[in-house]
N, C-alpha and C. Protein backbone atom coordinates (compact mmCIF):
# COMPACT_ATOMS: atom_id res chain seq x y z
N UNK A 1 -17.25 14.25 16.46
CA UNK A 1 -16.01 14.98 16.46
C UNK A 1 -16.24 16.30 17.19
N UNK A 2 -15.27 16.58 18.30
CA UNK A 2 -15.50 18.10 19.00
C UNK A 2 -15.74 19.03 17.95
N UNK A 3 -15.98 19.94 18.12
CA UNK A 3 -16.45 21.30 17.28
C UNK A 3 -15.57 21.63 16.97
N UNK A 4 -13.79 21.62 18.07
CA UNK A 4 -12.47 22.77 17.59
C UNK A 4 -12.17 21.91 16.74
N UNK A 5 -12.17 20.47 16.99
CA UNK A 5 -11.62 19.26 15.43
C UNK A 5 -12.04 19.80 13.92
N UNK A 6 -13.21 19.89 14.06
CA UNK A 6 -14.27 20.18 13.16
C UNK A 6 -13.39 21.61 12.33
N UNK A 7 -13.48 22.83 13.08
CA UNK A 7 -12.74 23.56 12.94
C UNK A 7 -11.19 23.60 12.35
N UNK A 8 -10.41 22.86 13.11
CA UNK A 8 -9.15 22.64 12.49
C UNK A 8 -8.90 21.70 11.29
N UNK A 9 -9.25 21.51 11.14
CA UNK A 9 -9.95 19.88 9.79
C UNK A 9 -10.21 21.12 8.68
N UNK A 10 -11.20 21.81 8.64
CA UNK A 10 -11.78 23.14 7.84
C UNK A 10 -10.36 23.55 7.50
N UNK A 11 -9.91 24.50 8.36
CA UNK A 11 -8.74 25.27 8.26
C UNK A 11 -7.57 24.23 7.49
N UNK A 12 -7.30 23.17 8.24
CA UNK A 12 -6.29 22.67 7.35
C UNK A 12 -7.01 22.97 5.71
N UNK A 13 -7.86 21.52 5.44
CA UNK A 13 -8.28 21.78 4.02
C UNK A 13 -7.51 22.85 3.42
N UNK A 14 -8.48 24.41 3.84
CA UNK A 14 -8.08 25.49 3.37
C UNK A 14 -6.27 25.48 3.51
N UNK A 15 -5.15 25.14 4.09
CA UNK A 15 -4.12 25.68 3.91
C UNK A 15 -3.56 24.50 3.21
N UNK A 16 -4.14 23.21 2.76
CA UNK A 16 -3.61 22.29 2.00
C UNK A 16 -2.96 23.40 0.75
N UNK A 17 -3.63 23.41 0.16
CA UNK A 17 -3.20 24.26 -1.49
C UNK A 17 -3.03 25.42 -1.35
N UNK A 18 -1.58 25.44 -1.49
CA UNK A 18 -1.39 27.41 -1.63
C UNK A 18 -2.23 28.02 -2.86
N UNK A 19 -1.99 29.32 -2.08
CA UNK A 19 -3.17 30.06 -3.01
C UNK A 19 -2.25 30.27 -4.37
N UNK A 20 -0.88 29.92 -4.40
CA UNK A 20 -0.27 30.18 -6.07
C UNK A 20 -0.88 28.93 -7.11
N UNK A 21 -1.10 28.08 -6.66
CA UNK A 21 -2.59 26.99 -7.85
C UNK A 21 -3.71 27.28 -7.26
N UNK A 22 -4.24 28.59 -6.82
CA UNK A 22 -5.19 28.22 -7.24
C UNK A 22 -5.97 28.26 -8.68
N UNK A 23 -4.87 28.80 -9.49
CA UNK A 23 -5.32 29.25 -11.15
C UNK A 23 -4.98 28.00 -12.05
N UNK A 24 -4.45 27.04 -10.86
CA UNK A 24 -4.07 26.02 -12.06
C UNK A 24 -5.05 25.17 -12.04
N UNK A 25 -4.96 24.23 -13.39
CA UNK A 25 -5.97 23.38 -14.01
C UNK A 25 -6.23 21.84 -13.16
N UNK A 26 -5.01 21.48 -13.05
CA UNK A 26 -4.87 20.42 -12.25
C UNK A 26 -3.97 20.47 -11.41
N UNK A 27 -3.85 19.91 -10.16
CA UNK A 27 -3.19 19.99 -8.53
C UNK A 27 -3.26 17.93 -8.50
N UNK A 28 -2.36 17.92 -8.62
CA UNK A 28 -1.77 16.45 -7.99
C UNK A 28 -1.26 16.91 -6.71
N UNK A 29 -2.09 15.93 -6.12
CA UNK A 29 -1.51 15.88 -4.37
C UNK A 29 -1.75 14.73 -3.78
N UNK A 30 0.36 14.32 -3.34
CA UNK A 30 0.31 13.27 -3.02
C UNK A 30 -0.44 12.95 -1.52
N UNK A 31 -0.33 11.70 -0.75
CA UNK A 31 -0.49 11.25 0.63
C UNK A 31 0.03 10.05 0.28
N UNK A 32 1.15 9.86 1.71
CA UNK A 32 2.08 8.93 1.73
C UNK A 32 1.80 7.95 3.13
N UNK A 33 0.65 8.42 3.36
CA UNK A 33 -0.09 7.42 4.47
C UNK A 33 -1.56 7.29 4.36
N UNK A 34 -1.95 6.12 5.24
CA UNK A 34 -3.53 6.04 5.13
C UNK A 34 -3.52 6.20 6.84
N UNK A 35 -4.64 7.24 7.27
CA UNK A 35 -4.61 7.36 8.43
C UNK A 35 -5.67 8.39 8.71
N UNK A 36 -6.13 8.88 10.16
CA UNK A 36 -6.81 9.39 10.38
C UNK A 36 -6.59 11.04 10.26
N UNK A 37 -5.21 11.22 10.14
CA UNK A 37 -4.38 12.91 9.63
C UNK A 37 -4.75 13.15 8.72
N UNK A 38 -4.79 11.85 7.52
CA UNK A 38 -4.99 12.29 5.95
C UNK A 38 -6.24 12.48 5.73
N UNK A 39 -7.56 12.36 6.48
CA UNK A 39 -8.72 11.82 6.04
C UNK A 39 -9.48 13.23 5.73
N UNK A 40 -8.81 14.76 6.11
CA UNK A 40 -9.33 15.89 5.65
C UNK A 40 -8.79 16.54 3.91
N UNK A 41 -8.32 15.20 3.31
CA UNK A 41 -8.00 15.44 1.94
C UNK A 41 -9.09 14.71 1.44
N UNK A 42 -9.64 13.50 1.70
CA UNK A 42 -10.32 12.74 1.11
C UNK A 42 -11.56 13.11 1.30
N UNK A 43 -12.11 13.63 2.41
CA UNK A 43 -13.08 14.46 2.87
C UNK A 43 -13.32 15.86 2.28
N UNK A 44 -12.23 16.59 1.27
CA UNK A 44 -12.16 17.36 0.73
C UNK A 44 -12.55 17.44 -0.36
N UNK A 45 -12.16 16.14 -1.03
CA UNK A 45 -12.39 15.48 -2.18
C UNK A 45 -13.98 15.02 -2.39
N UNK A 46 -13.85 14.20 -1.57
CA UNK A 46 -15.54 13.27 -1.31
C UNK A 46 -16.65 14.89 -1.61
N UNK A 47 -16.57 16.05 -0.41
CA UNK A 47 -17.61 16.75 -0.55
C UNK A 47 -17.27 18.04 -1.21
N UNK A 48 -16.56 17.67 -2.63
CA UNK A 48 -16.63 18.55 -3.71
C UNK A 48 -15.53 19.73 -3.25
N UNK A 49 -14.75 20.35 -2.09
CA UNK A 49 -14.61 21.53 -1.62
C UNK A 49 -13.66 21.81 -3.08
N UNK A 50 -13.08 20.64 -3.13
CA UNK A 50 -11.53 21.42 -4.27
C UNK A 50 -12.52 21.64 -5.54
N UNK A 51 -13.25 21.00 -5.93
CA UNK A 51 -14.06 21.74 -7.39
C UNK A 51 -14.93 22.84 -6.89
N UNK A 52 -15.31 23.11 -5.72
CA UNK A 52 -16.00 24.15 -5.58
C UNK A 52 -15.22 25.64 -5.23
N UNK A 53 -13.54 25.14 -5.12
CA UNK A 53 -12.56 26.19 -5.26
C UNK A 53 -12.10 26.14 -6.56
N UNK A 54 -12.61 26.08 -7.44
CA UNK A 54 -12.03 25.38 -9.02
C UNK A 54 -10.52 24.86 -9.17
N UNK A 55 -10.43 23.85 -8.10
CA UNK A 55 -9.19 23.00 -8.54
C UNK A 55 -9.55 21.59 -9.16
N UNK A 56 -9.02 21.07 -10.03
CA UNK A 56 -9.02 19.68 -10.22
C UNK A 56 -8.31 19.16 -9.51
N UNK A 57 -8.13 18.69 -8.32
CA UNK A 57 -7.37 17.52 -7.52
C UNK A 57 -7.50 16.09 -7.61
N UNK A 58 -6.29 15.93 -8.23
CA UNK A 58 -6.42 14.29 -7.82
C UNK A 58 -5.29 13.99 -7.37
N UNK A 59 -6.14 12.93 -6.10
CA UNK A 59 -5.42 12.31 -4.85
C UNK A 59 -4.55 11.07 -5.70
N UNK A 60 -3.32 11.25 -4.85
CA UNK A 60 -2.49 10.07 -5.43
C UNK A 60 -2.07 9.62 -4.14
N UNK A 61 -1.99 8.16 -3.96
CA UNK A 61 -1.60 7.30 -2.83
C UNK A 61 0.05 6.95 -3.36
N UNK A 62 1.21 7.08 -2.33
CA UNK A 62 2.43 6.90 -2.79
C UNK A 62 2.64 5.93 -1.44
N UNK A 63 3.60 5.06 -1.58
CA UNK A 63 3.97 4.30 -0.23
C UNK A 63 5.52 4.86 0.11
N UNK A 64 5.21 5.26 1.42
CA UNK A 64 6.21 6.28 2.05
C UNK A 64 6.12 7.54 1.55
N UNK A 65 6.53 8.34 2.67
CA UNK A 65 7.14 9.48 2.69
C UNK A 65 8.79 10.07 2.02
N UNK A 66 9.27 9.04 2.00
CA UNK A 66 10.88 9.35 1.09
C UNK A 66 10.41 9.34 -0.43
N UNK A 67 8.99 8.47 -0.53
CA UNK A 67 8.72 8.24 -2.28
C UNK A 67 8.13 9.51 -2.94
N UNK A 68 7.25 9.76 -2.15
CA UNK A 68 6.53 10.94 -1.84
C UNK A 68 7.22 12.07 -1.90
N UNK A 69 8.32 12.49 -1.53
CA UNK A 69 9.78 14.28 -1.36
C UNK A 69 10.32 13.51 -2.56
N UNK A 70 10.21 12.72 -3.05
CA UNK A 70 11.01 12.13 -4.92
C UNK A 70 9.84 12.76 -5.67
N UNK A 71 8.73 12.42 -5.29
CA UNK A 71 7.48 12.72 -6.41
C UNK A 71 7.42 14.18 -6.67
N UNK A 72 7.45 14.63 -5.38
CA UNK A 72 7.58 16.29 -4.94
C UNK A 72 8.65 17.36 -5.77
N UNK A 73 9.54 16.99 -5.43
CA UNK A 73 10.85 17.32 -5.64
C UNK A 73 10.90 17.22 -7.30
N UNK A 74 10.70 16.10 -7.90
CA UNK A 74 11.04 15.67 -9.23
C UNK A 74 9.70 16.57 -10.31
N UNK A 75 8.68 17.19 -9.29
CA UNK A 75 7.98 17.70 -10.27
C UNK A 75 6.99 16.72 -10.37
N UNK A 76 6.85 16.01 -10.22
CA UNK A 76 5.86 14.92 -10.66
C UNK A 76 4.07 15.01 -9.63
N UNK A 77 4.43 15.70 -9.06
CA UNK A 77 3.50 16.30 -7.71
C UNK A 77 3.54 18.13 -7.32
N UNK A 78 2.13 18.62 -7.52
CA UNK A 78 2.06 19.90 -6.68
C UNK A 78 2.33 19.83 -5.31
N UNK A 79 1.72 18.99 -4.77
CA UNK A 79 1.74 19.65 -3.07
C UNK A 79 2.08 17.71 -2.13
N UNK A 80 2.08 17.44 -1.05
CA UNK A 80 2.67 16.12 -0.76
C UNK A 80 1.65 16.42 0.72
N UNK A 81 1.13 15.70 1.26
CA UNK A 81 1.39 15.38 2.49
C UNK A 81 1.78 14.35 2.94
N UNK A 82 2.73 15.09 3.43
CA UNK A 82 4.17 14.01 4.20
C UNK A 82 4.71 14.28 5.63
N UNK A 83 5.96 13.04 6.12
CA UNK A 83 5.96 13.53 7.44
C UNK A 83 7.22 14.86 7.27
N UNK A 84 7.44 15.40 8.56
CA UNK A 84 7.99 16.31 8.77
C UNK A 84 9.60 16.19 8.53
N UNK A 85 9.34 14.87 9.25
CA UNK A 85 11.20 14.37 9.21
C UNK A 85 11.77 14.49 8.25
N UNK A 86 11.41 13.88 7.08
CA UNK A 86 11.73 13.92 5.13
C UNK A 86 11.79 15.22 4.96
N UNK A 87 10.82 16.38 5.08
CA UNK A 87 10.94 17.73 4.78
C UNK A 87 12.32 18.16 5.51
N UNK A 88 12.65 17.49 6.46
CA UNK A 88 13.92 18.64 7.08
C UNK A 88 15.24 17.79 6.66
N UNK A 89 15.06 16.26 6.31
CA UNK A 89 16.16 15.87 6.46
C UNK A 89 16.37 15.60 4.35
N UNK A 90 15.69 15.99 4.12
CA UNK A 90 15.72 16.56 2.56
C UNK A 90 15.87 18.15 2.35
N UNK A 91 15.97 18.86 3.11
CA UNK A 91 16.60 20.17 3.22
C UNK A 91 17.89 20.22 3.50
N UNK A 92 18.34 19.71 4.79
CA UNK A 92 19.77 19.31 5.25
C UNK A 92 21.02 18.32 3.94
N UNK A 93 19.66 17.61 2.55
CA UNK A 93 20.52 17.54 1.79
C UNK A 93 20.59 17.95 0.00
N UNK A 94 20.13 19.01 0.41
CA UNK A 94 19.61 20.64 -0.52
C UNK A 94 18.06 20.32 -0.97
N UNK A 95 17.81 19.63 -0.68
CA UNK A 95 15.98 19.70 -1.73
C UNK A 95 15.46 20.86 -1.20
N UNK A 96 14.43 21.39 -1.75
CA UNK A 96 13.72 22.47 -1.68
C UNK A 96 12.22 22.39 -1.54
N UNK A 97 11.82 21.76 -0.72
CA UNK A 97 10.24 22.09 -0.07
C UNK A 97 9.95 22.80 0.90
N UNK A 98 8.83 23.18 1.24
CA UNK A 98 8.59 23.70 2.14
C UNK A 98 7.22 23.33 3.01
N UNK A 99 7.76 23.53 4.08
CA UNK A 99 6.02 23.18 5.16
C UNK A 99 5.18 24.36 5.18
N UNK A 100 4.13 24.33 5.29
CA UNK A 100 3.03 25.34 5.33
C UNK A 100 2.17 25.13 6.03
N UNK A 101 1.82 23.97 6.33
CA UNK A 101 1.07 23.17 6.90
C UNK A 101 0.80 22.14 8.15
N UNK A 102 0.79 22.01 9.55
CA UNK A 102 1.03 21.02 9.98
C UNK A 102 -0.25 20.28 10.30
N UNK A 103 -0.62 18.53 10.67
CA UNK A 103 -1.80 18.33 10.82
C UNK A 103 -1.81 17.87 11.83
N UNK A 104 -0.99 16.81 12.06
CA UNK A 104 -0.18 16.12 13.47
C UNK A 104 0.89 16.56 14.37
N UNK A 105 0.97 16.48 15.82
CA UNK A 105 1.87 16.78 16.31
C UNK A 105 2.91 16.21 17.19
N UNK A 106 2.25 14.81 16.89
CA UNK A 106 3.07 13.83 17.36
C UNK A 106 2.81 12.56 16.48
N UNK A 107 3.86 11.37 17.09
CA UNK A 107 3.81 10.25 15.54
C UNK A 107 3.11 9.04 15.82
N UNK A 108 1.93 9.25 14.51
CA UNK A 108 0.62 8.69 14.61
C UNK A 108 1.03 6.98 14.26
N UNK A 109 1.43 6.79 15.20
CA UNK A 109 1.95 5.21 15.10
C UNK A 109 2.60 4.22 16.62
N UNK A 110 2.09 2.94 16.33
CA UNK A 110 2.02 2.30 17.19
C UNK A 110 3.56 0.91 16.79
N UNK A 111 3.74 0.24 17.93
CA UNK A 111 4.83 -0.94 17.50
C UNK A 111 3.89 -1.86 17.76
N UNK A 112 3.68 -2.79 16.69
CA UNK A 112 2.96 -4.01 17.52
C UNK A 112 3.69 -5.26 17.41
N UNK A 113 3.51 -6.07 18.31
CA UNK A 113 4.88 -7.09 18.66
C UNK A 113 3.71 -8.61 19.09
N UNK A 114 5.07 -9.45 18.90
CA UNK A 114 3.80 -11.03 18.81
C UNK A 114 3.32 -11.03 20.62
N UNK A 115 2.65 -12.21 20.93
CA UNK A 115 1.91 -11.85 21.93
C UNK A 115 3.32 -12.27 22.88
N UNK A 116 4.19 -13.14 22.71
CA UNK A 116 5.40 -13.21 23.92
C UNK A 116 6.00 -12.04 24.27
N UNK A 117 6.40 -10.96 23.04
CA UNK A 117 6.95 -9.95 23.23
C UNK A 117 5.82 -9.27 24.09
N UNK A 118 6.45 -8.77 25.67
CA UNK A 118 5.69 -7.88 26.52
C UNK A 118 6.30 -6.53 26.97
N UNK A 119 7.91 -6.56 27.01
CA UNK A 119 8.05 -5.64 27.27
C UNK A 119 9.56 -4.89 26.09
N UNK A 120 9.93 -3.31 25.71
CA UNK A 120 10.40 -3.32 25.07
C UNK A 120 11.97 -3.82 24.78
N UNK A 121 12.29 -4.83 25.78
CA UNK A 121 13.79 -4.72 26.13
C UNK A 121 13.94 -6.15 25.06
N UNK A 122 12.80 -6.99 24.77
CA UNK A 122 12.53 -8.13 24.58
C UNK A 122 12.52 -7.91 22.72
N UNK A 123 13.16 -6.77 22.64
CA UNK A 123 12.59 -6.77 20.93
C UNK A 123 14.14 -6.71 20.22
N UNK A 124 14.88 -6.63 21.21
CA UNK A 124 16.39 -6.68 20.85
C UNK A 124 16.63 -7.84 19.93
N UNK A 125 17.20 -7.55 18.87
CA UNK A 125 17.84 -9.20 17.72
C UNK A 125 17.03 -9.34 17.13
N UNK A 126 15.62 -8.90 17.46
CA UNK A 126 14.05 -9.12 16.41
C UNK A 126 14.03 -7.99 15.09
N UNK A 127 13.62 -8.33 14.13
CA UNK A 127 13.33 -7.82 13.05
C UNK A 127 11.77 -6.98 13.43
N UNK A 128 11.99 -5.35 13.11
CA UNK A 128 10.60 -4.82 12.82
C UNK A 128 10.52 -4.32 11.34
N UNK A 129 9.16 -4.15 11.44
CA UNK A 129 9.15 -3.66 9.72
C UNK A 129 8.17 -2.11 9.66
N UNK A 130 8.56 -1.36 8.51
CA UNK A 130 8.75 -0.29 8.26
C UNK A 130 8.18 -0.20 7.05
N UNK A 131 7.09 1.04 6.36
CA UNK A 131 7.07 1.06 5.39
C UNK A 131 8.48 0.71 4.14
N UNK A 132 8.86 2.10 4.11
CA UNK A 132 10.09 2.40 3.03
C UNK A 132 11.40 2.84 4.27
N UNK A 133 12.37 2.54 3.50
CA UNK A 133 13.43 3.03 4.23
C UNK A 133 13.42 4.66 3.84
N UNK A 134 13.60 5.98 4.85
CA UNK A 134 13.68 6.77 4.98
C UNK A 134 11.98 7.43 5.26
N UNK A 135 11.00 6.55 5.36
CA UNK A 135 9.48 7.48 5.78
C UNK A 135 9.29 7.13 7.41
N UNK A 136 8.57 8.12 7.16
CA UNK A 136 7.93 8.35 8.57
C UNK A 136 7.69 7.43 9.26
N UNK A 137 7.46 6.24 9.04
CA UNK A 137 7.49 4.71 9.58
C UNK A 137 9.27 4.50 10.10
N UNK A 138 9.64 4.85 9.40
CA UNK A 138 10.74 4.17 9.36
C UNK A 138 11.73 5.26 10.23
N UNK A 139 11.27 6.61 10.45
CA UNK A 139 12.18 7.52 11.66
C UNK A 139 11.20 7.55 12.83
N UNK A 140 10.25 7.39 12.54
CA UNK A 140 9.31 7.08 13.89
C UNK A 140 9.44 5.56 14.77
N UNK A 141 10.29 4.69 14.22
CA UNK A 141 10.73 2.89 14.35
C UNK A 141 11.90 3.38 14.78
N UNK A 142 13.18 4.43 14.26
CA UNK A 142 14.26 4.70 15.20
C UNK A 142 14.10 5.25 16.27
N UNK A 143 13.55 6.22 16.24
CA UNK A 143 13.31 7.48 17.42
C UNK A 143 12.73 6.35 18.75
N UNK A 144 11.65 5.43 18.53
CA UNK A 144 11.40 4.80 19.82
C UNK A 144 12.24 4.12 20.04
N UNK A 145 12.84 3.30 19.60
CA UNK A 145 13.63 2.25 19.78
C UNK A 145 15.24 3.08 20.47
N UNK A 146 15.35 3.87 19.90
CA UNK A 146 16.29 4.57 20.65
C UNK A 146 15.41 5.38 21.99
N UNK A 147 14.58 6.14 22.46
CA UNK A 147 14.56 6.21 23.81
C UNK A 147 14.08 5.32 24.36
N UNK A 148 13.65 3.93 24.00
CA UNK A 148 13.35 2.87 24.68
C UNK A 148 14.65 1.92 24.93
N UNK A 149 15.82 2.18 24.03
CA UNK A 149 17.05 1.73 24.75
C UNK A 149 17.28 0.81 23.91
């Protein structure tokens, strides 16, 4: 891994958990993907950093990002990493989170299609699939499909 990776990986960690827990006992923090973005929580976890900041963290796996701003939102979760889209389009319909954090800056996802399908015009009338309706799978599956036409 380059050195600035290395670096920004560090830094995230550190801005995962606001400094208002850091007095608390336990920190539930969700992740609503498995991927190479999330892997500086588990890496956080794995080499002790959150007990060596005296947090108890435990990682919770949620499927999607819409399940994940419910977990958030409802209290049931300190902190989420989630996609961006849910944070704004759960603001636009009053929820109250906030970003602090970004890790990605573009959407860490691919379409994969059977081997006939070659080009995107060919996916018209076809069924794709999506985590949850409203996650990051699932506005990252509109957004192409709409500038791909």
């Amino acid at each position: 891994m380059p050195r600035l990776r290395k670096i920004l990986a560090a830094g995230i960690i550190g801005l995962l958990v606001p400094v208002t827990l850091f007095a608390a006992d336990r920190v539930t923090l969700i992740y609503t993907f498995i991927s190479g973005s999330t892997l500086p929580l588990w890496v956080a976890q794995e080499a002790g950093l959150f007990k060596k900041n005296n947090l108890d963290v435990v990682l919770v796996s949620v499927q999607g990002s819409s399940r994940g701003a419910q977990a958030l939102l409802s209290g049931d979760a300190d902190v989420a990493a989630l996609g961006g889209e849910v944070v704004v389009l759960s603001a636009l319909k009053g929820g109250n989170m906030k970003i602090f954090a970004g890790i990605v800056d573009v959407f860490p996802s691919t379409i994969f299609a059977a081997k006939n399908i070659t080009r995107p015009e060919q996916l018209k009338g076809k069924k794709i699939a999506i985590s949850t309706f409203g996650s990051s799978s699932d506005f990252s599956v509109r957004y192409a499909l709409r500038n791909l036409g």
